[in-house]
PDB file of N, CA and C in Angstrom:
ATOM      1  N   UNK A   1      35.966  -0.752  29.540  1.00  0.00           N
ATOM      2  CA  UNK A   1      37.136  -0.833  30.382  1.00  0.00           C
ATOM      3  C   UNK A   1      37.796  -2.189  30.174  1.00  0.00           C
ATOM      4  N   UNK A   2      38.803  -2.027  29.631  1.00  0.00           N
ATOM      5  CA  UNK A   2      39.712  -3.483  29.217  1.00  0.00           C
ATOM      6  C   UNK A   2      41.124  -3.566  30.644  1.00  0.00           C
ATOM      7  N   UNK A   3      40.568  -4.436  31.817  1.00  0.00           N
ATOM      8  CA  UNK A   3      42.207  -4.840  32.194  1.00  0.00           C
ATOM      9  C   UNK A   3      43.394  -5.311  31.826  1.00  0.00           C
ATOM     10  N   UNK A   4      44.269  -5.296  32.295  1.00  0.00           N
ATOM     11  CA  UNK A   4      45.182  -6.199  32.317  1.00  0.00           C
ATOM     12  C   UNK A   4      46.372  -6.317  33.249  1.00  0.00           C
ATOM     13  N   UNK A   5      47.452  -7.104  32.803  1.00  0.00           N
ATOM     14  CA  UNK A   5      48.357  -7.426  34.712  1.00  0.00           C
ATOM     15  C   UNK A   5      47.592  -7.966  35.374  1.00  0.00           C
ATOM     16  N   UNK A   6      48.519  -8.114  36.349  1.00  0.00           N
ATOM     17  CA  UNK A   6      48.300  -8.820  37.520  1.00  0.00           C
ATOM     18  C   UNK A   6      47.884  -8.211  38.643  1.00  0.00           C
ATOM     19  N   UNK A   7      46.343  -7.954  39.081  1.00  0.00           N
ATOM     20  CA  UNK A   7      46.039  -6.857  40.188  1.00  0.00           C
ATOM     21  C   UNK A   7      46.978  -7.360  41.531  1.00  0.00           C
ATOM     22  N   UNK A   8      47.353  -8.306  41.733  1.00  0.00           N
ATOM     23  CA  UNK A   8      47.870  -8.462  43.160  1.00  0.00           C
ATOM     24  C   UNK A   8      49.302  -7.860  43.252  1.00  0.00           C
ATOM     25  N   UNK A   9      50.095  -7.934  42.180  1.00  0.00           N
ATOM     26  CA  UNK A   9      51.407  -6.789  41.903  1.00  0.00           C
ATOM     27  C   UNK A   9      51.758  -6.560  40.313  1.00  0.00           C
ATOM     28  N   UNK A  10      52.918  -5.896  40.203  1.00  0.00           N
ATOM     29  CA  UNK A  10      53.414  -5.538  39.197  1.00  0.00           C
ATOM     30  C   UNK A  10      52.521  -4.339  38.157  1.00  0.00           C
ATOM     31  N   UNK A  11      52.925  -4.391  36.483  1.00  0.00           N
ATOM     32  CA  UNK A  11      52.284  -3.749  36.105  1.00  0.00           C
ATOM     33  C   UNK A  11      50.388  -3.462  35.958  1.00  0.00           C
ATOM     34  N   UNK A  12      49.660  -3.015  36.244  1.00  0.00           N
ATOM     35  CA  UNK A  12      48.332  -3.594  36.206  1.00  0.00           C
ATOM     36  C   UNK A  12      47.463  -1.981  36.382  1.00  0.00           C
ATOM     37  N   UNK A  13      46.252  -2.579  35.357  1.00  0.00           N
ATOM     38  CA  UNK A  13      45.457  -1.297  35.190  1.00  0.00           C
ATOM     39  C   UNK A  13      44.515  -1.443  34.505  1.00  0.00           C
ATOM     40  N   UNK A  14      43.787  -0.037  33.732  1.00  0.00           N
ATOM     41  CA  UNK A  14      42.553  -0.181  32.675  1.00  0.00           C
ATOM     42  C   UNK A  14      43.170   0.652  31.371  1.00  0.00           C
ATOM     43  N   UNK A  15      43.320   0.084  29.944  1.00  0.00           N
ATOM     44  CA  UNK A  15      43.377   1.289  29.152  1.00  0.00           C
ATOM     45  C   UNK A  15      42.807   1.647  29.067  1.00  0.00           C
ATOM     46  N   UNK A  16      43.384   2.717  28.113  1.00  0.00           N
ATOM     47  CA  UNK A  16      42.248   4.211  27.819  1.00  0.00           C
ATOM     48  C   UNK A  16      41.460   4.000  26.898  1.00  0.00           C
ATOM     49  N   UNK A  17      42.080   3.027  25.994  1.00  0.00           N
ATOM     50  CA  UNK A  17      41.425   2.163  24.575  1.00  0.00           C
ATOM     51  C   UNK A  17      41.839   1.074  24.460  1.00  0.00           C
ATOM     52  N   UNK A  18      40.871   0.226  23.951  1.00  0.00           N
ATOM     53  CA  UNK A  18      40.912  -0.785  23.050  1.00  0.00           C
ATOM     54  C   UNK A  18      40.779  -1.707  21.902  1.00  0.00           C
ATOM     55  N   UNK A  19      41.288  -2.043  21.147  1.00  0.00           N
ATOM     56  CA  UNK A  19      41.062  -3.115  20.277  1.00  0.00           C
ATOM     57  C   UNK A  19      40.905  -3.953  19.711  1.00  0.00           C
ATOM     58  N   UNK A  20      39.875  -5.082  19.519  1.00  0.00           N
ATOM     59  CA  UNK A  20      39.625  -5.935  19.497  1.00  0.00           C
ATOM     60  C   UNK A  20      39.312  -6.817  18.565  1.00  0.00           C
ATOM     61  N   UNK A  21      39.805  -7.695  18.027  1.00  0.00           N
ATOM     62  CA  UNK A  21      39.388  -8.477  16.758  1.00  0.00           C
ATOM     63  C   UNK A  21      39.403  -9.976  17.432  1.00  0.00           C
ATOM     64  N   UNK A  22      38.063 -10.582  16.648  1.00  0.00           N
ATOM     65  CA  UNK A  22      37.601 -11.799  17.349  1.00  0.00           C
ATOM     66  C   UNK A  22      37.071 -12.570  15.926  1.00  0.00           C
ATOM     67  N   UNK A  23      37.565 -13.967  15.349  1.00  0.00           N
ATOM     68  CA  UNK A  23      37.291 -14.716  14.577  1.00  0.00           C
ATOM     69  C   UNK A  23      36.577 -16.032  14.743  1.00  0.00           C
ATOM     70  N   UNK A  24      35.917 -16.608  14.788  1.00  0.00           N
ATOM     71  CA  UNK A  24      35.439 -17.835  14.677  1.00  0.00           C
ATOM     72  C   UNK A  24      34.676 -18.539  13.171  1.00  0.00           C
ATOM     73  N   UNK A  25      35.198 -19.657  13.111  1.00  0.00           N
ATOM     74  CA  UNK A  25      34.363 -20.670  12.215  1.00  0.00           C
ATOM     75  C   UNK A  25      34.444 -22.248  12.864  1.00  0.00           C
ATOM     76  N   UNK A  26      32.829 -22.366  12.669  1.00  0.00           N
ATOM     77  CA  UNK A  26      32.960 -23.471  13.263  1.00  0.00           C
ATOM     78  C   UNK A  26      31.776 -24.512  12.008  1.00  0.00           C
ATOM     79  N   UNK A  27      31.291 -26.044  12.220  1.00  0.00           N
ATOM     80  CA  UNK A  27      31.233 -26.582  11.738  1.00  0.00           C
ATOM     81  C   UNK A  27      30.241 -27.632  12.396  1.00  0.00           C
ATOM     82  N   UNK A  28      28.734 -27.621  12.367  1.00  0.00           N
ATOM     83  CA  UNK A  28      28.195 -28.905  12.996  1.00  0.00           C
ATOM     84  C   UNK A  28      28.049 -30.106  12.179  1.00  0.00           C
ATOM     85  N   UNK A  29      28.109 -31.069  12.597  1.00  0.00           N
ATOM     86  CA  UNK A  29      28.101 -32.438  12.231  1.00  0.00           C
ATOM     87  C   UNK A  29      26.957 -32.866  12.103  1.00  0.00           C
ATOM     88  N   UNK A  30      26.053 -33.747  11.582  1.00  0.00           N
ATOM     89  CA  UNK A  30      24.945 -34.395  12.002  1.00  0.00           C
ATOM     90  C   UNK A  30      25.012 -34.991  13.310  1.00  0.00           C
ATOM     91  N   UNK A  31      26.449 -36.114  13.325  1.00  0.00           N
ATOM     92  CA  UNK A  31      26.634 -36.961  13.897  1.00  0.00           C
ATOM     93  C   UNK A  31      27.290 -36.407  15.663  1.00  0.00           C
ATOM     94  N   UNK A  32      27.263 -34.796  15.689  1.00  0.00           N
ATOM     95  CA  UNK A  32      27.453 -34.549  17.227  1.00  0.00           C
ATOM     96  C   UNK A  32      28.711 -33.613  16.905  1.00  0.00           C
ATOM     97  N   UNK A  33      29.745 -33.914  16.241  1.00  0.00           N
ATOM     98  CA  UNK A  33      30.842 -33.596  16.411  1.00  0.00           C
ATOM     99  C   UNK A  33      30.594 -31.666  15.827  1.00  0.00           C
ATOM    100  N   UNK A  34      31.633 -30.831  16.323  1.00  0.00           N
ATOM    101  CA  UNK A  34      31.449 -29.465  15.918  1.00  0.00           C
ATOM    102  C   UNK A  34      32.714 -29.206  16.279  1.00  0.00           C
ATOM    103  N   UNK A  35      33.724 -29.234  15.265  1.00  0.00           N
ATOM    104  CA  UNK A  35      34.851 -28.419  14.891  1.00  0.00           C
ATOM    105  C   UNK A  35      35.434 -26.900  14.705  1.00  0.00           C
ATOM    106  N   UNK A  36      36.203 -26.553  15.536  1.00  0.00           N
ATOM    107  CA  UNK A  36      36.269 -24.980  15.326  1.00  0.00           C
ATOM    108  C   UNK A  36      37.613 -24.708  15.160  1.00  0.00           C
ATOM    109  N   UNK A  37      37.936 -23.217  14.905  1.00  0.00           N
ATOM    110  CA  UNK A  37      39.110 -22.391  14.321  1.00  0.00           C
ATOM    111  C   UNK A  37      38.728 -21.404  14.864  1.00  0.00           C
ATOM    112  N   UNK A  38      39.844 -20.666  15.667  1.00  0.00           N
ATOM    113  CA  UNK A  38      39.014 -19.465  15.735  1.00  0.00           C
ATOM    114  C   UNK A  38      40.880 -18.126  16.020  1.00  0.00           C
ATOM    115  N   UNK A  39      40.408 -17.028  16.017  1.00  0.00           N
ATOM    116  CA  UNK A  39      42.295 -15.955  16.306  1.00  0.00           C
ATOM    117  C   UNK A  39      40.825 -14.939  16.959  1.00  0.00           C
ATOM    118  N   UNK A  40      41.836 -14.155  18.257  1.00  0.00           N
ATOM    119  CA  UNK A  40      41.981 -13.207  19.026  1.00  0.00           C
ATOM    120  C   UNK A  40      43.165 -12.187  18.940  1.00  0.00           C
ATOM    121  N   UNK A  41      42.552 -11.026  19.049  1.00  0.00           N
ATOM    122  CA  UNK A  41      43.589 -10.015  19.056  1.00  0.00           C
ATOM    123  C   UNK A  41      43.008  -9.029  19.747  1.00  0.00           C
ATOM    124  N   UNK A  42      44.120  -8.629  21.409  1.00  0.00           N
ATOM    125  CA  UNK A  42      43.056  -7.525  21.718  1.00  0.00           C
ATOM    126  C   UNK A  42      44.585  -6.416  22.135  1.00  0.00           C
ATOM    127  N   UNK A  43      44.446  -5.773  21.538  1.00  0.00           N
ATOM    128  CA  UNK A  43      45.332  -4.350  21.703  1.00  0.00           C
ATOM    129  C   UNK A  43      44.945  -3.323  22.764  1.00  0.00           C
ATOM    130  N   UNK A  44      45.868  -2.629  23.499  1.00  0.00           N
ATOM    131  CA  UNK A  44      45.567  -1.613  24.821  1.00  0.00           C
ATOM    132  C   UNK A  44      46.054  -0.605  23.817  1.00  0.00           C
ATOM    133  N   UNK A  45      45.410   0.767  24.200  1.00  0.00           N
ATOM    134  CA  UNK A  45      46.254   1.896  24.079  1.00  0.00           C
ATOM    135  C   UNK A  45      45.877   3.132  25.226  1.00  0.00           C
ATOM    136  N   UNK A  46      47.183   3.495  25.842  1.00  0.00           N
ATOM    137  CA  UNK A  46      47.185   4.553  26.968  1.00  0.00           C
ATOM    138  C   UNK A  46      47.593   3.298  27.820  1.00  0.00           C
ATOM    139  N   UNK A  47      48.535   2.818  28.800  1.00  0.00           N
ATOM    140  CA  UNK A  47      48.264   1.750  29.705  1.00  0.00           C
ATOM    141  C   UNK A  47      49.307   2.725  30.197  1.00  0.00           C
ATOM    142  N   UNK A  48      50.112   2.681  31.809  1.00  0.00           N
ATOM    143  CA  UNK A  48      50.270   3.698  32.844  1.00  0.00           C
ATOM    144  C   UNK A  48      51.526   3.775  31.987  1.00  0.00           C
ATOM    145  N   UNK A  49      52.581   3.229  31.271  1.00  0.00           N
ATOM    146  CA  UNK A  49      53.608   4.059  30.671  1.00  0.00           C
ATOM    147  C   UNK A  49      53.359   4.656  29.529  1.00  0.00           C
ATOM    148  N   UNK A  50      51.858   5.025  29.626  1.00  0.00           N
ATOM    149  CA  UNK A  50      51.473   5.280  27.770  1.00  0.00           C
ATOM    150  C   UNK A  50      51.449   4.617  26.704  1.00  0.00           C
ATOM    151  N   UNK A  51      51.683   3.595  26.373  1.00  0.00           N
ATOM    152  CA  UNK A  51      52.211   2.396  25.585  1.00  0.00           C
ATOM    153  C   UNK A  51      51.044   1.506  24.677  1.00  0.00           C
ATOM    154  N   UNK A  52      51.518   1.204  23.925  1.00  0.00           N
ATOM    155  CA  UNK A  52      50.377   0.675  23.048  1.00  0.00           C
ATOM    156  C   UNK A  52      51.267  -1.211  23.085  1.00  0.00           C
ATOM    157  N   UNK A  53      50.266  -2.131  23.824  1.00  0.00           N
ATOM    158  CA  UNK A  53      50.609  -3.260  23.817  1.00  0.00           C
ATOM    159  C   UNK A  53      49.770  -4.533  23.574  1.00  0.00           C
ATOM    160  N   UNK A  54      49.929  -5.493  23.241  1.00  0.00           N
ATOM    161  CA  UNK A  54      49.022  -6.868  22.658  1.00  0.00           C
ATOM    162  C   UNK A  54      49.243  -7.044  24.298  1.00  0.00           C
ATOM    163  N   UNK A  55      47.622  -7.571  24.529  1.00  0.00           N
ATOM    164  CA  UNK A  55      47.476  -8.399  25.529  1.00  0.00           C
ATOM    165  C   UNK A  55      47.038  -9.795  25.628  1.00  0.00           C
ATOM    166  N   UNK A  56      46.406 -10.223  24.671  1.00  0.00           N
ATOM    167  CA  UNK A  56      45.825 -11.245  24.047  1.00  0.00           C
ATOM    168  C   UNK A  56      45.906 -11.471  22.645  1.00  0.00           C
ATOM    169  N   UNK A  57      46.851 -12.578  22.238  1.00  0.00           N
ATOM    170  CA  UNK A  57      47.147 -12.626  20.549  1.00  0.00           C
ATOM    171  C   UNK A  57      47.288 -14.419  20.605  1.00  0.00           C
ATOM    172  N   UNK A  58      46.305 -14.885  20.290  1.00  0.00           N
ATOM    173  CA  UNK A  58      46.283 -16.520  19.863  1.00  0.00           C
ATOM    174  C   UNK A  58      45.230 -16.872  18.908  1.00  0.00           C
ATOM    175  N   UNK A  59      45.788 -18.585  18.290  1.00  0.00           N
ATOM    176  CA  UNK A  59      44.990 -19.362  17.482  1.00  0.00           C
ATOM    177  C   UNK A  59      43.966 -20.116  18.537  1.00  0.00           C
ATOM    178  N   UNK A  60      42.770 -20.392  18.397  1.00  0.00           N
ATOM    179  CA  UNK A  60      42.589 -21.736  18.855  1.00  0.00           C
ATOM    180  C   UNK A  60      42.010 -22.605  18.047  1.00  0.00           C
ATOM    181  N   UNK A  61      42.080 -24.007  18.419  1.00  0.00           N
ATOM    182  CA  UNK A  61      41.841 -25.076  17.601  1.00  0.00           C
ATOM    183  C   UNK A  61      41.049 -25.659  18.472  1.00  0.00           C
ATOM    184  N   UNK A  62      39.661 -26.812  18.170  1.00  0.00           N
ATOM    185  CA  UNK A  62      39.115 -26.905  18.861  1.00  0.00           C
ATOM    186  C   UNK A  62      37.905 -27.967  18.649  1.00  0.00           C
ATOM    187  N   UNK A  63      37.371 -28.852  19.559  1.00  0.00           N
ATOM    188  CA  UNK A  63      36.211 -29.552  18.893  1.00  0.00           C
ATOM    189  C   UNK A  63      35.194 -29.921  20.352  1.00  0.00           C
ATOM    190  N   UNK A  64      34.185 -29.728  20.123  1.00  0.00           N
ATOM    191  CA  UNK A  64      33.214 -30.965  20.821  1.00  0.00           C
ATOM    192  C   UNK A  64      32.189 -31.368  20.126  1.00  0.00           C
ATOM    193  N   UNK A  65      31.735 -32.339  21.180  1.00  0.00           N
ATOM    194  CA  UNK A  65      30.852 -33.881  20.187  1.00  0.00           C
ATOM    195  C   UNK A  65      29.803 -34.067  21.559  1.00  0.00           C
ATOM    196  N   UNK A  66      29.057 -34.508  21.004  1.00  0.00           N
ATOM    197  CA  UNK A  66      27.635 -34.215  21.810  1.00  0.00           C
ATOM    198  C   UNK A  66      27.253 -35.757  21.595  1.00  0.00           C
ATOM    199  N   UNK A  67      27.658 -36.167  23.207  1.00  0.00           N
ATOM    200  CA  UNK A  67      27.089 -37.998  23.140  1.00  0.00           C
ATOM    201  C   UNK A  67      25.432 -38.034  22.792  1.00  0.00           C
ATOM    202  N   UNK A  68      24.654 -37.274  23.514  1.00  0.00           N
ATOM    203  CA  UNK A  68      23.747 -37.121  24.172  1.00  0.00           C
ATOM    204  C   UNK A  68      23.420 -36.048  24.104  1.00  0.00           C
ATOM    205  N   UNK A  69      21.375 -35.913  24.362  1.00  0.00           N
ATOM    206  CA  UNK A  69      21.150 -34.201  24.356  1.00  0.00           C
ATOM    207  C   UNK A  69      21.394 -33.684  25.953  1.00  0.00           C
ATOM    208  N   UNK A  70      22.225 -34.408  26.079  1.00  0.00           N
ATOM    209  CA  UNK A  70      22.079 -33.942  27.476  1.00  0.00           C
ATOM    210  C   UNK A  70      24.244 -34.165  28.547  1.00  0.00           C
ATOM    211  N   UNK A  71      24.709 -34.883  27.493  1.00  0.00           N
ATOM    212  CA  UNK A  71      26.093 -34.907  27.673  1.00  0.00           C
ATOM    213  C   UNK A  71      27.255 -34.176  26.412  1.00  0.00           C
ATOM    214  N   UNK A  72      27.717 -33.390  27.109  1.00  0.00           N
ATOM    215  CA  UNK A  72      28.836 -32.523  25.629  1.00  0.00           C
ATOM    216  C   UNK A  72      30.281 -32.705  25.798  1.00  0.00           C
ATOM    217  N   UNK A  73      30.896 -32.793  25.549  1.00  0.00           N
ATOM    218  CA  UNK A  73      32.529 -33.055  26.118  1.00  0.00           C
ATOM    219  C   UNK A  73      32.853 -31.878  25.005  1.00  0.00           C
ATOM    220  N   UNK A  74      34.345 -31.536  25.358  1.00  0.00           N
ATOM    221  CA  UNK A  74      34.850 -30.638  24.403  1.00  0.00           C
ATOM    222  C   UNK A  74      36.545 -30.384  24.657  1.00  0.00           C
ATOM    223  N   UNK A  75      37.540 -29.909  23.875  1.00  0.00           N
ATOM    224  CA  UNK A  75      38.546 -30.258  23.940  1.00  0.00           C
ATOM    225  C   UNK A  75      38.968 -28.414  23.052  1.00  0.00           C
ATOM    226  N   UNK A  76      39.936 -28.153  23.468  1.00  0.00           N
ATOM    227  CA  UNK A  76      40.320 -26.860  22.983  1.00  0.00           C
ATOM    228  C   UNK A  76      41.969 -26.971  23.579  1.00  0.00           C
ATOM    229  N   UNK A  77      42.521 -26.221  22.347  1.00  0.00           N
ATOM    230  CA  UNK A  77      43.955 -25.997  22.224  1.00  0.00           C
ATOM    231  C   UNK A  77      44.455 -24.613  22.034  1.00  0.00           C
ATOM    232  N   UNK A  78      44.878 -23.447  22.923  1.00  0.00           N
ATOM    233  CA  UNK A  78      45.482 -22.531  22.426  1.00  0.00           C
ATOM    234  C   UNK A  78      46.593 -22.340  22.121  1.00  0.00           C
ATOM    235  N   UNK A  79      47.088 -21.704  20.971  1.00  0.00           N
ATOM    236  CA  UNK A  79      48.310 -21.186  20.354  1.00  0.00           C
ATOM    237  C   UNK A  79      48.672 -19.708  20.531  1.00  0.00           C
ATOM    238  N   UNK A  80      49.440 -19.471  21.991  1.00  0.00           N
ATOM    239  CA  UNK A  80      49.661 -18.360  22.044  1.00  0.00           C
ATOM    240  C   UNK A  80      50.748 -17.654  21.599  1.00  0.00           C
ATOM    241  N   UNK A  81      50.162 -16.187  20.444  1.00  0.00           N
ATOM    242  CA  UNK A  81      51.096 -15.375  19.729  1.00  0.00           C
ATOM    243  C   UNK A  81      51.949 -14.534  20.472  1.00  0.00           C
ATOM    244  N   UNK A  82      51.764 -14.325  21.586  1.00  0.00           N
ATOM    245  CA  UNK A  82      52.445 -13.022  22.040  1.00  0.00           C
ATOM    246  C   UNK A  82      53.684 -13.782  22.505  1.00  0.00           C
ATOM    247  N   UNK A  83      54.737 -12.432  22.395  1.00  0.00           N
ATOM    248  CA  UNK A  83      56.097 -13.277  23.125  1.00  0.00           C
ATOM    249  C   UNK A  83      56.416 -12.320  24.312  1.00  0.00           C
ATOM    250  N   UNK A  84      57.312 -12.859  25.083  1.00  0.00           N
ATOM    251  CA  UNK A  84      57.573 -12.544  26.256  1.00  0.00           C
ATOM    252  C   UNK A  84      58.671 -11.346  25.981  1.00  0.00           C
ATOM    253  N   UNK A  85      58.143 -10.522  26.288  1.00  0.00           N
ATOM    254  CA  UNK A  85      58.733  -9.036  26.698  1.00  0.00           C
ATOM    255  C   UNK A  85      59.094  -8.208  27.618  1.00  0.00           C
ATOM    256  N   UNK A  86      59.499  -7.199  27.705  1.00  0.00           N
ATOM    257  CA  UNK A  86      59.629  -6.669  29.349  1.00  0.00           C
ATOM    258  C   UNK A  86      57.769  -6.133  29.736  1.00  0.00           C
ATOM    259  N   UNK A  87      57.218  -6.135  28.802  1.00  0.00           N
ATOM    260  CA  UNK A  87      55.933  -5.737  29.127  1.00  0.00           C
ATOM    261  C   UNK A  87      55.308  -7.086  29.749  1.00  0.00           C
ATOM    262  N   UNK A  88      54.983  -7.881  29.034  1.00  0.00           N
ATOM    263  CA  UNK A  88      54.178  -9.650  29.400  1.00  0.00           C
ATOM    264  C   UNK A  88      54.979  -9.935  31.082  1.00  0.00           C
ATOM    265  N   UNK A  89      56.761  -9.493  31.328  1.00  0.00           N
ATOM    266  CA  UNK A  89      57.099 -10.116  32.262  1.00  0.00           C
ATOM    267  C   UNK A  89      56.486  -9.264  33.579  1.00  0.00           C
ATOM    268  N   UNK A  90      56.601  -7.957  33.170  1.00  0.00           N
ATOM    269  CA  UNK A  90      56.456  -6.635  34.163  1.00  0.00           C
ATOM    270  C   UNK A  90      54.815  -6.935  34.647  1.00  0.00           C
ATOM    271  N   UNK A  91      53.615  -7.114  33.616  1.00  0.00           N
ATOM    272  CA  UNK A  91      52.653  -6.843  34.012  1.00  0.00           C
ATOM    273  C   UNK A  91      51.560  -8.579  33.916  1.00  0.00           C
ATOM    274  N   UNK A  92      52.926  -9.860  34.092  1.00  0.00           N
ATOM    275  CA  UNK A  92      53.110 -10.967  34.786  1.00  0.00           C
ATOM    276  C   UNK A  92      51.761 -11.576  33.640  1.00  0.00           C
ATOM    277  N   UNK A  93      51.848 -11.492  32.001  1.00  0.00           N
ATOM    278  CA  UNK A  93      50.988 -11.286  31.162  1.00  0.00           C
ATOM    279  C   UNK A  93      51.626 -13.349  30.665  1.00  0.00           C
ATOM    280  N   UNK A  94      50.363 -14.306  30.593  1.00  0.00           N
ATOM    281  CA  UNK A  94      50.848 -15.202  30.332  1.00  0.00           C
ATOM    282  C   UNK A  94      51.013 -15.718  28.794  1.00  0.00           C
ATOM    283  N   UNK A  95      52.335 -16.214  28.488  1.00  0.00           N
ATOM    284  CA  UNK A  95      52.911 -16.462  26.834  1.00  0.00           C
ATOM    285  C   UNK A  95      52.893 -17.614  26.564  1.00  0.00           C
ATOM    286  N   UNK A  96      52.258 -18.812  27.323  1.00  0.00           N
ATOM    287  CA  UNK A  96      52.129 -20.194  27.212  1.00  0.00           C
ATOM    288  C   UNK A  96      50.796 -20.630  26.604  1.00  0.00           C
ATOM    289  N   UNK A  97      51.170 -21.921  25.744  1.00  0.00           N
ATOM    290  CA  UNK A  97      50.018 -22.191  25.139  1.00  0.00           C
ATOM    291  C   UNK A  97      49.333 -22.917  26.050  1.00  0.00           C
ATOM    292  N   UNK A  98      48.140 -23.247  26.139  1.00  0.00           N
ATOM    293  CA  UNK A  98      46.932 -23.521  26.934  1.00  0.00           C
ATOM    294  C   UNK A  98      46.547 -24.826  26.215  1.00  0.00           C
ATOM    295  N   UNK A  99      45.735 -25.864  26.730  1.00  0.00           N
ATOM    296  CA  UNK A  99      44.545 -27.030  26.803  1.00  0.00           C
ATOM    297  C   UNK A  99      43.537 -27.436  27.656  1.00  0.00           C
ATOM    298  N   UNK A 100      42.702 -27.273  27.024  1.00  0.00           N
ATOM    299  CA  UNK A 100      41.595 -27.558  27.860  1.00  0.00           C
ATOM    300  C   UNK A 100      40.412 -28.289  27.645  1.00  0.00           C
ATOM    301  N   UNK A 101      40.023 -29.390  28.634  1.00  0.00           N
ATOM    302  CA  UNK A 101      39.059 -30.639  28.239  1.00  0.00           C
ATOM    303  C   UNK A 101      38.120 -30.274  29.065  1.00  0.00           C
ATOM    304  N   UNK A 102      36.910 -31.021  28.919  1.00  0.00           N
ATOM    305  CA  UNK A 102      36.071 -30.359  29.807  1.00  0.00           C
ATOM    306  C   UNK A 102      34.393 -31.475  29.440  1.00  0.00           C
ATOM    307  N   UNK A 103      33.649 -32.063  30.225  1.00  0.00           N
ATOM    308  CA  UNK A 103      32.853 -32.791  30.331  1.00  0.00           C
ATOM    309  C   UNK A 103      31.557 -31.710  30.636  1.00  0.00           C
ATOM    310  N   UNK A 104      30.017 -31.570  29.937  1.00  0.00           N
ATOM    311  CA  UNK A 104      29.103 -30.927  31.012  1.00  0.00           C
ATOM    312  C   UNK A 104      28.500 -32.055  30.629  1.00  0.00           C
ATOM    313  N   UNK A 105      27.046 -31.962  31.334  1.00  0.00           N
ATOM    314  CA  UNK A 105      25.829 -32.849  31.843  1.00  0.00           C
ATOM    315  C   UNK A 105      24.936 -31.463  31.936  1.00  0.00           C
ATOM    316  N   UNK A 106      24.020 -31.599  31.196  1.00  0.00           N
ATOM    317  CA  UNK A 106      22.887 -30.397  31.055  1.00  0.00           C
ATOM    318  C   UNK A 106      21.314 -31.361  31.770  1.00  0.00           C
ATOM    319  N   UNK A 107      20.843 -30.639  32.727  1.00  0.00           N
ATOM    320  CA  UNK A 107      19.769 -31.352  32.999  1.00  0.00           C
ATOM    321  C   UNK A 107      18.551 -31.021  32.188  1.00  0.00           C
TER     322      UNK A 107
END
């Protein structure tokens, strides 16, 4: 069962199918650092007007580095493919690229 929309209004539901393509390469370092690349593609088919639509279509770019066995930081950039349509606006589907930093501490 693949969602999508916005359950609180607008277009929103489960297709009937889905499709999914998922890429990654990534790269460890000796020295901590681990570099990645990675594309998403996830396709609906059947959604309530019948319709076959991208719900998820981006690059990401991406790295973390490991101070410590016990501290990781990490940094990620998405490049989002999809463009804004009457579908993305109707079922409130977001077309902005994304960043995201992020610190853990593993005990």
């Amino acid at each position: 069962m693949t969602p999508y929309g916005d359950f609180s209004e607008g277009l929103h539901g489960f297709a009937e199918k889905a499709h999914n393509l998922e890429l990654v390469a990534q790269y460890q370092f000796d020295f901590g650092l681990r570099p990645s690349i990675g594309y998403l593609r996830s396709r609906i088919d059947g959604d309530q007007t019948g319709g076959s639509h991208d719900i998820k279509k981006y690059f990401e770019l991406g790295a973390s580095y490991n101070f410590s066995k016990n501290i990781l930081t990490f940094i990620d950039y998405r490049i989002n493919l999809l463009s804004k349509d009457d579908f993305t606006r109707v079922a409130r589907i977001s077309t902005d690229n994304i960043v995201a930093l992020g610190m853990t501490y593993m005990f």
